[in-house]
N, C-alpha and C. Protein backbone atom coordinates (compact mmCIF):
# COMPACT_ATOMS: atom_id res chain seq x y z
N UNK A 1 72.69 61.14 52.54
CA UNK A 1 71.77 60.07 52.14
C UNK A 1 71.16 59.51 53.42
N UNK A 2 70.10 59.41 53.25
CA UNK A 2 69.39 58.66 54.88
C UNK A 2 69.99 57.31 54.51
N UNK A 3 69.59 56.70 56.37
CA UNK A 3 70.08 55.80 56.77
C UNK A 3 69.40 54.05 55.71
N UNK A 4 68.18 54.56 55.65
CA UNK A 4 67.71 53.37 54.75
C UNK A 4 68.94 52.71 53.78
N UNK A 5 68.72 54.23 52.72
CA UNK A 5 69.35 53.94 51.21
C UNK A 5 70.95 53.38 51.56
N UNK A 6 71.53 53.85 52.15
CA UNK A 6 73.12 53.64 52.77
C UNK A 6 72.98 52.10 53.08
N UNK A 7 72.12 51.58 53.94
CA UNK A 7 71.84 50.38 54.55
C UNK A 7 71.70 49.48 52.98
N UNK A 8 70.66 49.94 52.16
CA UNK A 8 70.10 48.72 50.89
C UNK A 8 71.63 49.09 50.10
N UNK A 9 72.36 49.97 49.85
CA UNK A 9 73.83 50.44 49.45
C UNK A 9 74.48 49.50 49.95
N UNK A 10 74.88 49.06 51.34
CA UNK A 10 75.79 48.48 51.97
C UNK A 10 75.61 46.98 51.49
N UNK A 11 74.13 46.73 51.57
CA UNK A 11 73.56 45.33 51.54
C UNK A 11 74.19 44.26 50.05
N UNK A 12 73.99 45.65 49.08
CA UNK A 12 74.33 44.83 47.78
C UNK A 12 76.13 44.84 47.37
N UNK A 13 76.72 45.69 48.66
CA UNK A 13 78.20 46.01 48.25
C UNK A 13 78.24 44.68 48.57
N UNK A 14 77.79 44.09 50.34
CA UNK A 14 78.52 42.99 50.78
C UNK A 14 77.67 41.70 50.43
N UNK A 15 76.96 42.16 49.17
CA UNK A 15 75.98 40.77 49.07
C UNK A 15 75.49 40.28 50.10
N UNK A 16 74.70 41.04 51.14
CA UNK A 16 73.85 40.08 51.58
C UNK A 16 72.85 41.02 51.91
N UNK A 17 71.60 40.52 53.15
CA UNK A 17 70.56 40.98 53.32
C UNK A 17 70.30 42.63 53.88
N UNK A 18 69.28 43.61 53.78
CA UNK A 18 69.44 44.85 54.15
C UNK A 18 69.76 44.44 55.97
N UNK A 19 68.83 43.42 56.20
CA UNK A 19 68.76 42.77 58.15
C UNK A 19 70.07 42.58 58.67
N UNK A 20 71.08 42.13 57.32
CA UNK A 20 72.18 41.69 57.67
C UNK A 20 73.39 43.11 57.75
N UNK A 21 72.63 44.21 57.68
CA UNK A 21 73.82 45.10 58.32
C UNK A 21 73.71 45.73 59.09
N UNK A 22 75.08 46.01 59.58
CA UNK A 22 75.39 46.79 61.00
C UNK A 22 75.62 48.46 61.11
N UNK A 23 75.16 49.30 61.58
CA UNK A 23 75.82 50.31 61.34
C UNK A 23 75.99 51.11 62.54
N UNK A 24 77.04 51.32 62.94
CA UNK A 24 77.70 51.95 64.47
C UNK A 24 77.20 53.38 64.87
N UNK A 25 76.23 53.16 65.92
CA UNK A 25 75.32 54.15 66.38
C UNK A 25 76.18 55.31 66.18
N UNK A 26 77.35 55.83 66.77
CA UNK A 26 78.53 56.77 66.72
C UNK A 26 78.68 57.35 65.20
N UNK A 27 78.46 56.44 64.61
CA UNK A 27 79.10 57.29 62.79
C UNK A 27 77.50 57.32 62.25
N UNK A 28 76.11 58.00 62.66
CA UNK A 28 75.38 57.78 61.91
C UNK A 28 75.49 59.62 61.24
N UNK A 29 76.36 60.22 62.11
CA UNK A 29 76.08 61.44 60.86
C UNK A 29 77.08 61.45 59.63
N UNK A 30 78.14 60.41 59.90
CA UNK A 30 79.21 60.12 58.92
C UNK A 30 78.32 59.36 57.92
N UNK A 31 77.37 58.92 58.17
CA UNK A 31 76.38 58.13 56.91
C UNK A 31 75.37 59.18 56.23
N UNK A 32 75.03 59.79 57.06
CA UNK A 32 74.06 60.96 56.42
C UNK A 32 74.50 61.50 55.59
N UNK A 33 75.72 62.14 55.54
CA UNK A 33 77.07 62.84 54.65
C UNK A 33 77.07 62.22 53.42
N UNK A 34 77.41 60.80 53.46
CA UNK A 34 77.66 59.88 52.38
C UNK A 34 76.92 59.93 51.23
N UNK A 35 77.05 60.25 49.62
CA UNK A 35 76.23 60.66 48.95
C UNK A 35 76.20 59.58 47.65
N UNK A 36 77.27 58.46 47.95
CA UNK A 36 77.54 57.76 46.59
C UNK A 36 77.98 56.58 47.23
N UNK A 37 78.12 55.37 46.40
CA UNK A 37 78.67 54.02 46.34
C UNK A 37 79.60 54.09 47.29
N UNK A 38 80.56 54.87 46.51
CA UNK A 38 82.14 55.28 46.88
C UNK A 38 82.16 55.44 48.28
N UNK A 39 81.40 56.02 48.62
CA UNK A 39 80.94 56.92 50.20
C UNK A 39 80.80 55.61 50.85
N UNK A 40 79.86 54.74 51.07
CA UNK A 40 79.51 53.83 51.34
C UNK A 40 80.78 52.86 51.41
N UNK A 41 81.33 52.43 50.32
CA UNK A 41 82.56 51.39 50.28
C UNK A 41 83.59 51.92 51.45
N UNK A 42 83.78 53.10 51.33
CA UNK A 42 84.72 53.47 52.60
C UNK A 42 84.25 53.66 53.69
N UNK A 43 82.87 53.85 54.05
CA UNK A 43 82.24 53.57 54.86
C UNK A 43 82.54 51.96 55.90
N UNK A 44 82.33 50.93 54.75
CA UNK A 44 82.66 49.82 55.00
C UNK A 44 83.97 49.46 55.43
N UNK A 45 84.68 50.08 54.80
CA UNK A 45 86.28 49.85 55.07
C UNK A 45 86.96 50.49 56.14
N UNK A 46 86.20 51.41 57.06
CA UNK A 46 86.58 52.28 58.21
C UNK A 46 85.63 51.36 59.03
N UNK A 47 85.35 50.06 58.67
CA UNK A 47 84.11 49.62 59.75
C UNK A 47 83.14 50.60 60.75
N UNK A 48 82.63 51.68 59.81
CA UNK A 48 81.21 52.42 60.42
C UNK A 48 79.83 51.51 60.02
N UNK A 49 80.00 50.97 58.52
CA UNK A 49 79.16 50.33 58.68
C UNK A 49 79.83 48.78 58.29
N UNK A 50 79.10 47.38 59.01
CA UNK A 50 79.68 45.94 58.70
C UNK A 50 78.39 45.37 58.03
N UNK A 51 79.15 43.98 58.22
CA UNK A 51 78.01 42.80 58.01
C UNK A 51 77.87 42.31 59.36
N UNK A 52 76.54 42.07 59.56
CA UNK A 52 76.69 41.13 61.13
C UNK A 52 77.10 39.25 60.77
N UNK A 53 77.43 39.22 61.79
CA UNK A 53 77.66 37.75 61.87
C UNK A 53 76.64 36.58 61.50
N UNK A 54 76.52 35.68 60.88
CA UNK A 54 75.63 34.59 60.54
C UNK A 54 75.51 33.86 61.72
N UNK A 55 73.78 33.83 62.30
CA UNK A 55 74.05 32.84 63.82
C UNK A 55 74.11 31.58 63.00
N UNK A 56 75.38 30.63 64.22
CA UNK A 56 75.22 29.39 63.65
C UNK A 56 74.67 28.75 64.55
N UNK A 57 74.51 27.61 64.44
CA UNK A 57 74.10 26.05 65.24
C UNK A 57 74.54 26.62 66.59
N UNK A 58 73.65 26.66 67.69
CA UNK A 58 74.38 26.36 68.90
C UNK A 58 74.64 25.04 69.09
N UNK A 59 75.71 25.30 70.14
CA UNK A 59 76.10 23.77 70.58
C UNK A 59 75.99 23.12 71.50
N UNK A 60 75.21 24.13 72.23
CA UNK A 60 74.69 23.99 73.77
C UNK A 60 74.25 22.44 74.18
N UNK A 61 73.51 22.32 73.34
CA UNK A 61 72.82 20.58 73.58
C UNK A 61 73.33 20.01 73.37
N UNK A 62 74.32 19.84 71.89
CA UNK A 62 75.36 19.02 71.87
C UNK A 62 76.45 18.77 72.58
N UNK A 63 76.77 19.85 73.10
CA UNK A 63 77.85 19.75 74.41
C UNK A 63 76.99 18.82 75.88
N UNK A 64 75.73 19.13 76.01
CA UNK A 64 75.24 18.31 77.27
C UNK A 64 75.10 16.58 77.14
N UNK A 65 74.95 16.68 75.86
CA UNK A 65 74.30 14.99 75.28
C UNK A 65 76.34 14.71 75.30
N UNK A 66 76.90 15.32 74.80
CA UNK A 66 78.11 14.07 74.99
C UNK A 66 78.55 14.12 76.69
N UNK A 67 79.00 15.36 77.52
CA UNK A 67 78.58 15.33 79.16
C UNK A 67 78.19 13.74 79.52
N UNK A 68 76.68 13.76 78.91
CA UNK A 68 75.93 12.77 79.68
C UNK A 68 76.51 11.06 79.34
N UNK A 69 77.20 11.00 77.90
CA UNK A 69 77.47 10.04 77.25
C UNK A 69 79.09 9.89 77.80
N UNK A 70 80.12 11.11 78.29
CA UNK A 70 80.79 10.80 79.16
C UNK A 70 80.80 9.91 80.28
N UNK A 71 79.48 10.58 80.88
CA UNK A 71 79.32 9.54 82.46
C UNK A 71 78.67 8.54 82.28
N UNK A 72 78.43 7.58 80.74
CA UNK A 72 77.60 6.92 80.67
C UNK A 72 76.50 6.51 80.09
N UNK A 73 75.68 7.65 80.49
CA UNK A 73 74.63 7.32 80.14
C UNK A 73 74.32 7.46 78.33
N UNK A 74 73.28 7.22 78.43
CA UNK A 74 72.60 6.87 76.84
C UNK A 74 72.91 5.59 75.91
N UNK A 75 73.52 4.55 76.74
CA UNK A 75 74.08 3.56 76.05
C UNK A 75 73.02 2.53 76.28
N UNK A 76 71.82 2.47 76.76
CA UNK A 76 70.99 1.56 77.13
C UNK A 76 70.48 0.68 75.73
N UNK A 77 69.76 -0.30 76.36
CA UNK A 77 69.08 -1.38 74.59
C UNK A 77 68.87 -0.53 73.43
N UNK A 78 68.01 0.35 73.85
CA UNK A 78 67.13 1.34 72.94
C UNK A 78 68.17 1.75 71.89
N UNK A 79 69.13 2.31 72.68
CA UNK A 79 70.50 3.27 72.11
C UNK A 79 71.47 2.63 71.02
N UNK A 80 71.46 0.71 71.25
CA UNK A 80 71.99 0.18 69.97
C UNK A 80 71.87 -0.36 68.87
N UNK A 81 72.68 -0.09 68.01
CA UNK A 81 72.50 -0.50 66.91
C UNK A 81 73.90 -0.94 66.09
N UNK A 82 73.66 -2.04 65.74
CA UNK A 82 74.50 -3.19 65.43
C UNK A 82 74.54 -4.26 66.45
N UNK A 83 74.81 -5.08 66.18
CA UNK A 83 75.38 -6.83 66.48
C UNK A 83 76.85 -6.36 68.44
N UNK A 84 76.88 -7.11 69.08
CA UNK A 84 77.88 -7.34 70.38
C UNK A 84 79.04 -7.05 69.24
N UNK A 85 79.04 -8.01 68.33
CA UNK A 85 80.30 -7.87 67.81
C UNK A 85 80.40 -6.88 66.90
N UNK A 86 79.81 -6.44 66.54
CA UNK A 86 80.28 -4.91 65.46
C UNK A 86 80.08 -3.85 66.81
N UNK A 87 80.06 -3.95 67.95
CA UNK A 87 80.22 -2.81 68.44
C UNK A 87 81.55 -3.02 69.35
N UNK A 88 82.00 -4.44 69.53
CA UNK A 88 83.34 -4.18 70.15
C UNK A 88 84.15 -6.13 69.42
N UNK A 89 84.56 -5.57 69.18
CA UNK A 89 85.83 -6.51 68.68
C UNK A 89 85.84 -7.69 69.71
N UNK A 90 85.89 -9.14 69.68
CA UNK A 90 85.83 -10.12 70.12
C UNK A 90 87.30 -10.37 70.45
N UNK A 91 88.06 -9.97 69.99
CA UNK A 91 89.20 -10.15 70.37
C UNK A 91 89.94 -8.70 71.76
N UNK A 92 89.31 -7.76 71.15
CA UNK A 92 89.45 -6.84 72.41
C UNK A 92 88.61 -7.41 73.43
N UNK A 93 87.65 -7.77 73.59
CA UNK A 93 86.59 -7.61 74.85
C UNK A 93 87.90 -8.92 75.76
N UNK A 94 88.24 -10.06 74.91
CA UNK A 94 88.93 -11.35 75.34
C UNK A 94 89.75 -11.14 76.40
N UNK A 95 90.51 -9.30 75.38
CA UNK A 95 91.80 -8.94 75.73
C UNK A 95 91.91 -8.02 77.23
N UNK A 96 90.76 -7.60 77.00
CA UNK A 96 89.99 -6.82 78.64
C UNK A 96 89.89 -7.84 79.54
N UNK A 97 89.04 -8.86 78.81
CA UNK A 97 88.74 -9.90 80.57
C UNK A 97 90.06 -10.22 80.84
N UNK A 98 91.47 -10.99 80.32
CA UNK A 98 92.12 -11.81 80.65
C UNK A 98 93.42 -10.64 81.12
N UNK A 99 93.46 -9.89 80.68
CA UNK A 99 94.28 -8.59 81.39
C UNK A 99 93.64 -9.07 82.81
N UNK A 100 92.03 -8.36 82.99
CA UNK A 100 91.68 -8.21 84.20
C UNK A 100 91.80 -9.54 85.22
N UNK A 101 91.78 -10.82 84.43
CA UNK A 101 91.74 -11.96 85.51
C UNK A 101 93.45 -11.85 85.88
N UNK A 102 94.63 -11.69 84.85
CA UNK A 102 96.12 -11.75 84.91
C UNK A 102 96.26 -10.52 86.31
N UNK A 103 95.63 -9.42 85.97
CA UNK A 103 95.71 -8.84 87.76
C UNK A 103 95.46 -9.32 88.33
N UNK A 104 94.11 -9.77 88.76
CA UNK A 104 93.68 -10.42 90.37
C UNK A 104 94.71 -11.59 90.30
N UNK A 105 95.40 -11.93 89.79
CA UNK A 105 96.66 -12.97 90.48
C UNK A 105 97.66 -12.92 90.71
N UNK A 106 98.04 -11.34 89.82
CA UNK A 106 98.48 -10.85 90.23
C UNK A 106 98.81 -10.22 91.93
N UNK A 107 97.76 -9.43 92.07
CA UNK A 107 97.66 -9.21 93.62
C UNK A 107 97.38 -10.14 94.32
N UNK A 108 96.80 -11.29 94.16
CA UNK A 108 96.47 -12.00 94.84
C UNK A 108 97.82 -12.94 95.59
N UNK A 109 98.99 -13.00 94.39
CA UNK A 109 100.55 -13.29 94.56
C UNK A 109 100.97 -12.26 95.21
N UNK A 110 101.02 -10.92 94.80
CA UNK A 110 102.06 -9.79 95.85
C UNK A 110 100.84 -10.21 97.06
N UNK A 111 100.07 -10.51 97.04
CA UNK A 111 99.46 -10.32 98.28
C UNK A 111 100.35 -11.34 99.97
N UNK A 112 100.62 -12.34 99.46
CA UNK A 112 101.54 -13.63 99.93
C UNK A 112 100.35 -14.49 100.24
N UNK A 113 98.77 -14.28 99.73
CA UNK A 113 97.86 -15.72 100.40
C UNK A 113 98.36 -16.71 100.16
N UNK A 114 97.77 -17.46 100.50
CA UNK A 114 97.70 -19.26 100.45
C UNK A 114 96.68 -19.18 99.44
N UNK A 115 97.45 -19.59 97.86
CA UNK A 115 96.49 -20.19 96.97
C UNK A 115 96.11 -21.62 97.13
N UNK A 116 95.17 -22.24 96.79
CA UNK A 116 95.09 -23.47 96.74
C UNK A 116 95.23 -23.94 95.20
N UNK A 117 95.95 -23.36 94.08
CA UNK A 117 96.37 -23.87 93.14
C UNK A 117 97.69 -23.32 92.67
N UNK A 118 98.76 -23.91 91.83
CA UNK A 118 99.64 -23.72 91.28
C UNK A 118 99.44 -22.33 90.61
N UNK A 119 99.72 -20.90 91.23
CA UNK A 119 99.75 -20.04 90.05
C UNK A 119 99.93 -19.96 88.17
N UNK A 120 101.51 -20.94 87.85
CA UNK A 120 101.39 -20.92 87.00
C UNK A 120 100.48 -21.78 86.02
N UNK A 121 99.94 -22.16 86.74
CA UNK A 121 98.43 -23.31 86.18
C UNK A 121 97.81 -22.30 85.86
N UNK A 122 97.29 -21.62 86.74
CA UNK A 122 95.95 -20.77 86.96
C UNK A 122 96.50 -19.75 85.74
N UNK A 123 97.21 -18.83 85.62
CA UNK A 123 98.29 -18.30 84.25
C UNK A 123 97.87 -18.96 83.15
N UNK A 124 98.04 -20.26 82.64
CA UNK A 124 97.46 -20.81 81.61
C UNK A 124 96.40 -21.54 81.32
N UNK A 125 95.55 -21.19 82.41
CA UNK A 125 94.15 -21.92 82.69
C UNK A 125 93.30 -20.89 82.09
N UNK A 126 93.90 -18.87 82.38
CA UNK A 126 93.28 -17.86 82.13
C UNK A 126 94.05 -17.73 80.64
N UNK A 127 94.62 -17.75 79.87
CA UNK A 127 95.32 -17.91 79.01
C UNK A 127 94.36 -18.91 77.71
N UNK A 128 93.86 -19.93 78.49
CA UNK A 128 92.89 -20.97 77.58
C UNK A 128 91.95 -20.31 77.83
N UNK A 129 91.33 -19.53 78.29
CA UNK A 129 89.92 -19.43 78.31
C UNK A 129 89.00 -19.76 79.68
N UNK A 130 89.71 -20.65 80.39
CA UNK A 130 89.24 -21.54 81.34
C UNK A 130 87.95 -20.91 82.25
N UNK A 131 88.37 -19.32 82.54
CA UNK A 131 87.40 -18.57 83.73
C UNK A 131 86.53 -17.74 83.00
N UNK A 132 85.17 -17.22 83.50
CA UNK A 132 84.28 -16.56 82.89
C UNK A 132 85.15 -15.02 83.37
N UNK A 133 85.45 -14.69 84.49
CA UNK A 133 85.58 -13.52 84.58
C UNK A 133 86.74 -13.41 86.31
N UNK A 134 86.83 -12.28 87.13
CA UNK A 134 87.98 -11.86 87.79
C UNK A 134 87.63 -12.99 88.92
N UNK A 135 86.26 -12.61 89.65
CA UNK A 135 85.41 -13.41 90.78
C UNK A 135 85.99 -14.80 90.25
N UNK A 136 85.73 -15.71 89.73
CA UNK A 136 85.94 -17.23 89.03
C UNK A 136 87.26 -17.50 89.30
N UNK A 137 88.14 -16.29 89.08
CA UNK A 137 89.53 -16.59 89.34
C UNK A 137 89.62 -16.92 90.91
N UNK A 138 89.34 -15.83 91.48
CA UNK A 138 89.16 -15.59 92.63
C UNK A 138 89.12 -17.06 93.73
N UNK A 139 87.78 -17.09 93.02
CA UNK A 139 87.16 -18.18 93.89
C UNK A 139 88.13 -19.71 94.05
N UNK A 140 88.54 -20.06 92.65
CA UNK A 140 89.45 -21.31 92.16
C UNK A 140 90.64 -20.81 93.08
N UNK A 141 91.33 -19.87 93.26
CA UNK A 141 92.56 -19.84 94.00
C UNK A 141 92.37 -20.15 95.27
N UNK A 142 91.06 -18.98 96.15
CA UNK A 142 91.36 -19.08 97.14
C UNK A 142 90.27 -20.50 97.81
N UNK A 143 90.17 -21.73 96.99
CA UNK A 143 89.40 -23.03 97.12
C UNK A 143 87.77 -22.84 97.27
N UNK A 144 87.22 -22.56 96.40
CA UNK A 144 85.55 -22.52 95.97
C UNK A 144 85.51 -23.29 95.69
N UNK A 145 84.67 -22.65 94.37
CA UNK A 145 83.43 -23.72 93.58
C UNK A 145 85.17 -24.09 91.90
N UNK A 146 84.69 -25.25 91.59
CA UNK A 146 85.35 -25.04 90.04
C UNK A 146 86.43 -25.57 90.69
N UNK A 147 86.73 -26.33 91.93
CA UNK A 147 88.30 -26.80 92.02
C UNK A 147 88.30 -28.11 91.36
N UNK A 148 87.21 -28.87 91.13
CA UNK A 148 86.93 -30.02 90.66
C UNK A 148 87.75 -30.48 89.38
N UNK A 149 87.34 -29.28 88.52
CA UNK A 149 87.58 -29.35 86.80
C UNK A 149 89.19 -29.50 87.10
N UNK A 150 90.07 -29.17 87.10
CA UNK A 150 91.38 -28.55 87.05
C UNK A 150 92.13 -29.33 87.71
């Protein structure tokens, strides 16, 4: 049987397109031979002739866009959507700053400076809320701005 008929043969064994089959340059006189269905089905089953593979989605771009969203980027104005607070929890962000101020007094104690306030003040000063951020701490220990309030 020529190679056509074997091919539209193969197409409707494996349900799919005539485009969608394969047939292994090496066995094309083992197809010529082939005179029936039968011929063909074992054809298939000795893989002389297949189905090719379905291309899918590459992922190429999708792999670069998260890359870039790794290091950062793409998070700009444009990029959000929702509210400060539906994108991070008010109670986490709290829980980030006051971790981060509880270090710097941390080191700032192993360090042995000369604070100019009671550590454990400053402990429950960051505890209330008292500092905007690490610098603020900073500044109040080692006698800035903000010694006034306290």
């Amino acid at each position: 049987m020529n190679e056509r008929k074997a091919r539209r043969m193969a197409a409707s064994i494996l349900k799919v397109g005539e485009t969608k089959i394969w047939i292994n340059p090496e066995g094309k006189s083992r197809v010529k031979e082939a005179m029936t269905k039968e011929d063909v089905r074992l054809l298939i089953k000795e893989k002389v002739v297949a189905k090719r593979r379905d291309n899918l989605h590459s992922r190429g771009r999708a792999r670069a866009l998260a890359e870039k969203k790794r290091k950062g980027r793409k998070r700009g104005m444009g990029k959000r959507q929702g509210t400060k607070k539906a994108r991070m929890r008010i109670k986490e962000r709290w829980m980030g700053n006051v971790r981060a101020q509880r270090r710097v007094l941390a080191e700032l104690k192993k360090a042995g400076e000369k604070l100019k306030a009671d550590p454990r003040e400053v402990y429950l000063l960051i505890s209330g809320n008292y500092f905007r951020g690490k610098n603020y701490v900073r500044q109040f220990l080692q006698g800035g701005k903000g010694r006034e309030k306290a």
